[in-house]
PDB file of N, CA and C in Angstrom:
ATOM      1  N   UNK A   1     107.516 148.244  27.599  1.00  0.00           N
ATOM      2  CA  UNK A   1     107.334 148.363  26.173  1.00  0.00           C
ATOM      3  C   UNK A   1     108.666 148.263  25.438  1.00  0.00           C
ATOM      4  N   UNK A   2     109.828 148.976  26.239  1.00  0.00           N
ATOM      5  CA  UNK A   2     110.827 148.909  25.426  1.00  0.00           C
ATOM      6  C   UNK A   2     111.683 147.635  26.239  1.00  0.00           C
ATOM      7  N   UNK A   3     111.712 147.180  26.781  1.00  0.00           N
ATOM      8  CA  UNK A   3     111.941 145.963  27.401  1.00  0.00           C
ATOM      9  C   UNK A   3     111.534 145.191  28.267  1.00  0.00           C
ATOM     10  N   UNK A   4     112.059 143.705  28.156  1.00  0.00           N
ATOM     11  CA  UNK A   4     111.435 142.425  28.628  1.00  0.00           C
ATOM     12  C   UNK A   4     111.538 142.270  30.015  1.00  0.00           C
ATOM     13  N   UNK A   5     110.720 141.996  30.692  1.00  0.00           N
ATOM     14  CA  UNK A   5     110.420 141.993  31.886  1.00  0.00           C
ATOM     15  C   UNK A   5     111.112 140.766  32.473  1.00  0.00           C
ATOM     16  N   UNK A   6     112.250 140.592  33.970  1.00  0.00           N
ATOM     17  CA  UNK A   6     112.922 139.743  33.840  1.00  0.00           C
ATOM     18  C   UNK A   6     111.678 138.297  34.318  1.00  0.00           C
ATOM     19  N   UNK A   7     111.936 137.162  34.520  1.00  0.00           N
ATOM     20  CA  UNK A   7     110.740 136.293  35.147  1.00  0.00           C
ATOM     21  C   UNK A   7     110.594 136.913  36.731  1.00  0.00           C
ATOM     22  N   UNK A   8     109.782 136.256  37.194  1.00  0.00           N
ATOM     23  CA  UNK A   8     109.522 136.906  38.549  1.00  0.00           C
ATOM     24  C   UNK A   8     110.119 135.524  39.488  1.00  0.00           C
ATOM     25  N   UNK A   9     111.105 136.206  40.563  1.00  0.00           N
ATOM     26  CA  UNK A   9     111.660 135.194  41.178  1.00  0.00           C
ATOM     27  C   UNK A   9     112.926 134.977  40.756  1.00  0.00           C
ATOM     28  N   UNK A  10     113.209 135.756  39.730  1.00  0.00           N
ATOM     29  CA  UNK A  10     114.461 135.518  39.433  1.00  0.00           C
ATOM     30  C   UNK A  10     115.665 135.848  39.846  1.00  0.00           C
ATOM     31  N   UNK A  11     115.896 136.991  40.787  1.00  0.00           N
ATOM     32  CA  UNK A  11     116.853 137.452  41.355  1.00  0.00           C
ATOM     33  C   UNK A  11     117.140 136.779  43.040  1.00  0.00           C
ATOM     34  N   UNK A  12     116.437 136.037  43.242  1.00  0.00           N
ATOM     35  CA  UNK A  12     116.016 134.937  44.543  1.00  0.00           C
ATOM     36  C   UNK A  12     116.278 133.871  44.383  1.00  0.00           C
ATOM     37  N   UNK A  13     117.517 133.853  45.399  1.00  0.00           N
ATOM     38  CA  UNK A  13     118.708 132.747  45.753  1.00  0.00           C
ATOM     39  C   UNK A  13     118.281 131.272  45.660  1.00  0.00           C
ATOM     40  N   UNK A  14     117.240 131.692  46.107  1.00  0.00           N
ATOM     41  CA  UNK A  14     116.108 130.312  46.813  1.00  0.00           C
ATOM     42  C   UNK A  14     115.559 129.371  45.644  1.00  0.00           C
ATOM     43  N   UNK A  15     114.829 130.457  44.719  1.00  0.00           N
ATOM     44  CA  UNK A  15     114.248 130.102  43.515  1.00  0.00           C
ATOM     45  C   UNK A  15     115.281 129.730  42.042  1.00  0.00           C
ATOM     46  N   UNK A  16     116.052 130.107  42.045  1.00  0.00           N
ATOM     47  CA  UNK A  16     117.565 129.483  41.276  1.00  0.00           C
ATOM     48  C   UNK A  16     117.390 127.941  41.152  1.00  0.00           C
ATOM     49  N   UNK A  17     118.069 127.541  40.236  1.00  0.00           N
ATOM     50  CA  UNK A  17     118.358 126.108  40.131  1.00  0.00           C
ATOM     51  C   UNK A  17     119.625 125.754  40.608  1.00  0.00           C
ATOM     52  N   UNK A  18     119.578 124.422  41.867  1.00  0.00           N
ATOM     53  CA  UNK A  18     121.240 124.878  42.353  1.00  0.00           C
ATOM     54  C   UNK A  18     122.104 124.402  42.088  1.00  0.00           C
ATOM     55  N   UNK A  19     121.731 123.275  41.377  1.00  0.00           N
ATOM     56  CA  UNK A  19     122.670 122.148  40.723  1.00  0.00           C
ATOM     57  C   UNK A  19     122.336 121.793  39.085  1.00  0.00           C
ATOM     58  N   UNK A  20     123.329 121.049  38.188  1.00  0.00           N
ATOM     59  CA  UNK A  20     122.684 121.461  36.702  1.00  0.00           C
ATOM     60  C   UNK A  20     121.679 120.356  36.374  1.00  0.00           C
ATOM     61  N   UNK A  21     121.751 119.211  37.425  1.00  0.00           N
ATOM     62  CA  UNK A  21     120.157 118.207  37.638  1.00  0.00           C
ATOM     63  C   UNK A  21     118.996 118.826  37.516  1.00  0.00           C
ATOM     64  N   UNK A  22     119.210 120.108  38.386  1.00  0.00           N
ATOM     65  CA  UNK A  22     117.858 120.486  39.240  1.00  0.00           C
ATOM     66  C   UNK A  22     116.543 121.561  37.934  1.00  0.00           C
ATOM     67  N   UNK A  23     115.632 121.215  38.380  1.00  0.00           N
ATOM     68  CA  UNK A  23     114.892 122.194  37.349  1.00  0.00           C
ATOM     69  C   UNK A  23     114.783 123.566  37.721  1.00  0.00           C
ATOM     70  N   UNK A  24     114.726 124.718  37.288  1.00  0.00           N
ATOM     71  CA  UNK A  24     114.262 126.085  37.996  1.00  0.00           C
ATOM     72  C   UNK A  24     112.855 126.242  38.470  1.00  0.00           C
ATOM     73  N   UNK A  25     112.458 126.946  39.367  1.00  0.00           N
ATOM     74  CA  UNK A  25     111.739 127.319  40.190  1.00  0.00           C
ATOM     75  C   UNK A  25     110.839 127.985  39.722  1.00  0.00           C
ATOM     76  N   UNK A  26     110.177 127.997  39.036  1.00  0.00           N
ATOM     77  CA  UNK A  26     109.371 129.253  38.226  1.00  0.00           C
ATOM     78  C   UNK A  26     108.036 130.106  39.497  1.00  0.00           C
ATOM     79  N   UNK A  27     108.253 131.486  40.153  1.00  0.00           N
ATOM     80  CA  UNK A  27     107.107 131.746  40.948  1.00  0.00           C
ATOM     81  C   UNK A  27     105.852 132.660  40.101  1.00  0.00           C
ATOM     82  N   UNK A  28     105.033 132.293  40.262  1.00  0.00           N
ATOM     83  CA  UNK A  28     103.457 132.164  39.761  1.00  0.00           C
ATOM     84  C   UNK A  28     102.447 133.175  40.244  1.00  0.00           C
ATOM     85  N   UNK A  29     102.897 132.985  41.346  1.00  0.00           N
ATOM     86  CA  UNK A  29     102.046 133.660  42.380  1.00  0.00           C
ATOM     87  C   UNK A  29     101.558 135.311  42.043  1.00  0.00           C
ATOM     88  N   UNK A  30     100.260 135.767  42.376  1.00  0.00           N
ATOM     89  CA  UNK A  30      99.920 136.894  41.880  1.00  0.00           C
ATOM     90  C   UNK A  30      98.808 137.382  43.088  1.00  0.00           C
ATOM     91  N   UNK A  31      99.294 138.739  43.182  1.00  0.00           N
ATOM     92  CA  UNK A  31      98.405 139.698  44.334  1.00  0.00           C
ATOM     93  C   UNK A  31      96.864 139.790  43.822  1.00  0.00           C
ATOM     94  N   UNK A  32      96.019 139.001  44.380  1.00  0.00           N
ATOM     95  CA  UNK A  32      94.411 139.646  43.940  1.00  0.00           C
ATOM     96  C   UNK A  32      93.899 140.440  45.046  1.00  0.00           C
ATOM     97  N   UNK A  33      92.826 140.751  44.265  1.00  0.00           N
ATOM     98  CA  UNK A  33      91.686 140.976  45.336  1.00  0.00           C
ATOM     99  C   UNK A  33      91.056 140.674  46.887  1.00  0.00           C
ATOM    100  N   UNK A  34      91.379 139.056  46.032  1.00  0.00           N
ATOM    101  CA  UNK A  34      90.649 137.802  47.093  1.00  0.00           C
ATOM    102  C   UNK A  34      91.624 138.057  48.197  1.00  0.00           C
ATOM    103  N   UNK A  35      92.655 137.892  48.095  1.00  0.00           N
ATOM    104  CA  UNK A  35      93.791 137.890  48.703  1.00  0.00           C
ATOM    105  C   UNK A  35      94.200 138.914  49.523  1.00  0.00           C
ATOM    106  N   UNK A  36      93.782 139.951  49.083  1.00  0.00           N
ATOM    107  CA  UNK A  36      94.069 141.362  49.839  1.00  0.00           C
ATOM    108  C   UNK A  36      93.109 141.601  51.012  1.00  0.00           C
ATOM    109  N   UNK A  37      91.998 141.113  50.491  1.00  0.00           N
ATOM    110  CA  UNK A  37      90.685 141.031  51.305  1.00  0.00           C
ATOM    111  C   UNK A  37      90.359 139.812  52.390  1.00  0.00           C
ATOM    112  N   UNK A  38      91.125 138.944  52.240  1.00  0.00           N
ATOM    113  CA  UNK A  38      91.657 137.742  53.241  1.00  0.00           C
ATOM    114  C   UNK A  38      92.427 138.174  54.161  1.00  0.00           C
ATOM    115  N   UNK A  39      93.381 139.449  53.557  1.00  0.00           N
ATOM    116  CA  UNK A  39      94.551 139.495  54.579  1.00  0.00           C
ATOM    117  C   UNK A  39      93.925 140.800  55.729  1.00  0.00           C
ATOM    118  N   UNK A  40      93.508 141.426  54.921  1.00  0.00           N
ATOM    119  CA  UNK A  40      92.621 142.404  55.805  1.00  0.00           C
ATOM    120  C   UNK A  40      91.896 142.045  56.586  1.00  0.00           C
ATOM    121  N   UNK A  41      90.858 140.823  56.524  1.00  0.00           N
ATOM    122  CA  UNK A  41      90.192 140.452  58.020  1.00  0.00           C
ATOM    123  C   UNK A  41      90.637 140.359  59.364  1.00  0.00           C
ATOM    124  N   UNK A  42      92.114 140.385  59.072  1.00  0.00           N
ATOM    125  CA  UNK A  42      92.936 139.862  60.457  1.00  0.00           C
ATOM    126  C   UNK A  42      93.502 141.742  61.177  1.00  0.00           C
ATOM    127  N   UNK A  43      92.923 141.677  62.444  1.00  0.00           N
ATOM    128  CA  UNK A  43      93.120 142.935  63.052  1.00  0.00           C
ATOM    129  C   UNK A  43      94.524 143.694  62.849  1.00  0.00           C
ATOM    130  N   UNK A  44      95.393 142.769  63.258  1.00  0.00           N
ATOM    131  CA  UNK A  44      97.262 143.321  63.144  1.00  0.00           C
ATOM    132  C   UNK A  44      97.344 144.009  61.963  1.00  0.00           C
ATOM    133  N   UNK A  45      96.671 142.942  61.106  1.00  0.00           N
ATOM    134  CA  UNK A  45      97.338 143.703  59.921  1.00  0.00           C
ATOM    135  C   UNK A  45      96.901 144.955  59.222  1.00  0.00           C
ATOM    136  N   UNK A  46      95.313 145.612  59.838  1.00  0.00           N
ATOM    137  CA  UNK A  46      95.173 146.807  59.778  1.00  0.00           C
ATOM    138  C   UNK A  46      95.759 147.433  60.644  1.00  0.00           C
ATOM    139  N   UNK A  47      96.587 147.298  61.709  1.00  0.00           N
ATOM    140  CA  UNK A  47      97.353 148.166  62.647  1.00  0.00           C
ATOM    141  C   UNK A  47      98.467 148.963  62.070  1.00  0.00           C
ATOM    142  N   UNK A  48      99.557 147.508  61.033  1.00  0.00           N
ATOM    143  CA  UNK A  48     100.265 147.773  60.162  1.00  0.00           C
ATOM    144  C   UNK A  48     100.314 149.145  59.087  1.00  0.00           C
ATOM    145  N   UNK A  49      98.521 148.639  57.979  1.00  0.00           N
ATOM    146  CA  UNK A  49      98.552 149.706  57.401  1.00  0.00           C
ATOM    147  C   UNK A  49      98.405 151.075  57.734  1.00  0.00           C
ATOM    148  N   UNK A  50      97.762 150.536  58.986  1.00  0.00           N
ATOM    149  CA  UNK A  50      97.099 152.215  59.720  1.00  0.00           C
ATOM    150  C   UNK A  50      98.741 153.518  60.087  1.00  0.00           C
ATOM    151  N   UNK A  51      99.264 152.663  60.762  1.00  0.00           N
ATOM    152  CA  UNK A  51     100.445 153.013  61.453  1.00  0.00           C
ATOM    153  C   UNK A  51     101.373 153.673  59.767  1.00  0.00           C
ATOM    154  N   UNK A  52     101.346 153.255  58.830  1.00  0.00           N
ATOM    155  CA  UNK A  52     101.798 153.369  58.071  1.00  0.00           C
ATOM    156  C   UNK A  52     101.218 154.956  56.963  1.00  0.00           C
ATOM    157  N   UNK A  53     100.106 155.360  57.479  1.00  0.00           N
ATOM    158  CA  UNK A  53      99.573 156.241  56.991  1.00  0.00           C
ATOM    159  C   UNK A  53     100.344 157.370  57.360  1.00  0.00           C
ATOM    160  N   UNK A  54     100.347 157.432  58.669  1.00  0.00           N
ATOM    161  CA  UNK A  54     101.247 158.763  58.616  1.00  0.00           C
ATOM    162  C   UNK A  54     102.864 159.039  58.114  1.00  0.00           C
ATOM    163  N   UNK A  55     102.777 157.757  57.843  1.00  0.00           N
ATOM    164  CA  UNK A  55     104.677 157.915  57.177  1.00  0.00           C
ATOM    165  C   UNK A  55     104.461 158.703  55.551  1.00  0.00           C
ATOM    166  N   UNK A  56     103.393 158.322  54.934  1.00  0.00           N
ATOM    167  CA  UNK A  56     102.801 158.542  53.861  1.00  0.00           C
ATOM    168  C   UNK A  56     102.794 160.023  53.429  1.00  0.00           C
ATOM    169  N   UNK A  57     102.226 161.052  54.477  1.00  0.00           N
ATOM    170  CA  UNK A  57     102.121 162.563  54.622  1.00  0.00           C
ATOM    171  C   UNK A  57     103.582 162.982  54.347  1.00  0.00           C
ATOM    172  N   UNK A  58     103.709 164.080  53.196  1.00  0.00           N
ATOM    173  CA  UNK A  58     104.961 164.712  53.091  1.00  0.00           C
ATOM    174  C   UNK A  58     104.912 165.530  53.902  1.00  0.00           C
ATOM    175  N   UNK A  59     105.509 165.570  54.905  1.00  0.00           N
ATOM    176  CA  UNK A  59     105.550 166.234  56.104  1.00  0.00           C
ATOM    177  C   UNK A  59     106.351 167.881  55.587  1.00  0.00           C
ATOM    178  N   UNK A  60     107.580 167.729  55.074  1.00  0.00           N
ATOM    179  CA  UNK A  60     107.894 169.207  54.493  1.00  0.00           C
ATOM    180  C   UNK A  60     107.155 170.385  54.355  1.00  0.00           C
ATOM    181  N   UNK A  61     106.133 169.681  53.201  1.00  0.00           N
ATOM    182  CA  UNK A  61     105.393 170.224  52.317  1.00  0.00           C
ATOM    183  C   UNK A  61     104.187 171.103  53.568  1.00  0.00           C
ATOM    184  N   UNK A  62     103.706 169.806  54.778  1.00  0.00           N
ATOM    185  CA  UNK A  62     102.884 170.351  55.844  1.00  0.00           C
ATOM    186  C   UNK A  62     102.847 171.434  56.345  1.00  0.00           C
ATOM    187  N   UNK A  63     104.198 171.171  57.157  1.00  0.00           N
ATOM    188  CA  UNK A  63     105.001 172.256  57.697  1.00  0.00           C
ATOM    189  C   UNK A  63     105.026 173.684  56.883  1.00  0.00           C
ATOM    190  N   UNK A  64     105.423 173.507  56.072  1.00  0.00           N
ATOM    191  CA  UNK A  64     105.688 174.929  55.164  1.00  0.00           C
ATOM    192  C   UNK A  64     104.619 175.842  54.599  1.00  0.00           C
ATOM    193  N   UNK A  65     103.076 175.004  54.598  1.00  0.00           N
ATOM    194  CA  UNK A  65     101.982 175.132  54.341  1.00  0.00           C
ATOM    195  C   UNK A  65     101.566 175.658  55.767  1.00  0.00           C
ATOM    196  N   UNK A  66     101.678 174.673  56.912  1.00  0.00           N
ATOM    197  CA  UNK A  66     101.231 175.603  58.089  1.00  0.00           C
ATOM    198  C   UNK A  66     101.825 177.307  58.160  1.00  0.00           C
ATOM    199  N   UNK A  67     103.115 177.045  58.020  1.00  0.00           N
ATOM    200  CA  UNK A  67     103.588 178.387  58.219  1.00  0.00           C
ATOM    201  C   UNK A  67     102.985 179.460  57.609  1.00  0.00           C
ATOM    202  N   UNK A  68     102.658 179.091  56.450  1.00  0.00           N
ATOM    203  CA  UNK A  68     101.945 180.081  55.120  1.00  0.00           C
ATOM    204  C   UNK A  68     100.572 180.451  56.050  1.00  0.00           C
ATOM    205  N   UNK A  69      99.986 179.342  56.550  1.00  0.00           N
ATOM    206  CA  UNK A  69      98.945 179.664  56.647  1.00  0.00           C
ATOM    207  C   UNK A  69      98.433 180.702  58.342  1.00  0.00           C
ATOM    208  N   UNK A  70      99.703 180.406  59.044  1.00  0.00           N
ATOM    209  CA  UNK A  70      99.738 181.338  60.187  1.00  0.00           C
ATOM    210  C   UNK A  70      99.915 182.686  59.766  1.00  0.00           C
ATOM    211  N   UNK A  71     100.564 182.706  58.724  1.00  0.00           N
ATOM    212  CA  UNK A  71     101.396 184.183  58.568  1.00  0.00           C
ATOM    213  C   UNK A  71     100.173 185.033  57.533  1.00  0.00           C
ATOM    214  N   UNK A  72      99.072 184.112  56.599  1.00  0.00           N
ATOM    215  CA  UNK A  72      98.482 184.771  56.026  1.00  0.00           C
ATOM    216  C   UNK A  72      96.957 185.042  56.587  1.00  0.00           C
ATOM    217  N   UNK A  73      96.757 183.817  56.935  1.00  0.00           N
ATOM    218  CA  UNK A  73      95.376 184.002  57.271  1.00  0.00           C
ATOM    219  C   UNK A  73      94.832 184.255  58.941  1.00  0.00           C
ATOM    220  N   UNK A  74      96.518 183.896  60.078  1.00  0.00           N
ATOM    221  CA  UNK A  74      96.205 183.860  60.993  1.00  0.00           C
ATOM    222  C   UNK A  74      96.872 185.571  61.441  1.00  0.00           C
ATOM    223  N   UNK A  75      97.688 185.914  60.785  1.00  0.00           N
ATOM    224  CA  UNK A  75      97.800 187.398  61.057  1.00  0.00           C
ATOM    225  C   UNK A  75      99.413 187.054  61.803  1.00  0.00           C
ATOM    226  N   UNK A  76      99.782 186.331  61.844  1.00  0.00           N
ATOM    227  CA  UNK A  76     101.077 185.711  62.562  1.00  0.00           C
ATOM    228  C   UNK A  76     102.341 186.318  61.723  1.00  0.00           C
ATOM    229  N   UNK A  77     103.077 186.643  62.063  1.00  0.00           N
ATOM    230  CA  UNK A  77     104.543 187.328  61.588  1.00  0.00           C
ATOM    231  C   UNK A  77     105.257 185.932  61.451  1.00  0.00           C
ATOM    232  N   UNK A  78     106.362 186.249  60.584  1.00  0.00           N
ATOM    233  CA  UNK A  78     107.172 185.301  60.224  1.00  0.00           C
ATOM    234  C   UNK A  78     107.734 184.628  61.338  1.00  0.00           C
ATOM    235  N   UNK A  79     108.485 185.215  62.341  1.00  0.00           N
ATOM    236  CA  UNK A  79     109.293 184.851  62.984  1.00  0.00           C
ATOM    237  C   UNK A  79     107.994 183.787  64.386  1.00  0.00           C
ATOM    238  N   UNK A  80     107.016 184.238  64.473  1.00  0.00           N
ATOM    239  CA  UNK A  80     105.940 183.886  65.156  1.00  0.00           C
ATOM    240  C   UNK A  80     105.634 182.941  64.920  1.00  0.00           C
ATOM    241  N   UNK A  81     105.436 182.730  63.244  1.00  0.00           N
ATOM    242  CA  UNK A  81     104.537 181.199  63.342  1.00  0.00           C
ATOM    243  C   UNK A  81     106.010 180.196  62.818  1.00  0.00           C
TER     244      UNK A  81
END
């Protein structure tokens, strides 16, 4: 809202114009649906997202929550759980 969005592709070496002949590269390309749902049919690449789920879990937050929950509800002393 308060500023212009740069083009897309623009910070990519590749997509640059490299000589002052040459025209620029303009990329177009846009994430759908269709597309997401194409890429998902293929097994690997749910392995990818799967594997990726547990990186996702704030693990800190887990941890510190288990502890709470040994010490309150499981009857566990601090030093215990």
């Amino acid at each position: 809202f308060t500023t212009e969005e740069p083009p897309r592709g623009a910070a990519e070496e590749s997509l640059r114009a490299r000589e002052e002949g040459e025209e620029a590269v303009v990329y177009n390309e846009r994430i759908t649906w269709q597309k997401i749902k194409l890429l998902l049919q293929i097994p690997s690449n749910w392995l990818i997202v799967l594997q990726g789920l547990p990186g996702s879990l704030p693990w800190g937050m887990f941890f510190v929550y288990f502890n709470d929950y040994l010490q309150v509800e499981q009857g566990f002393s601090t030093g215990v759980s």
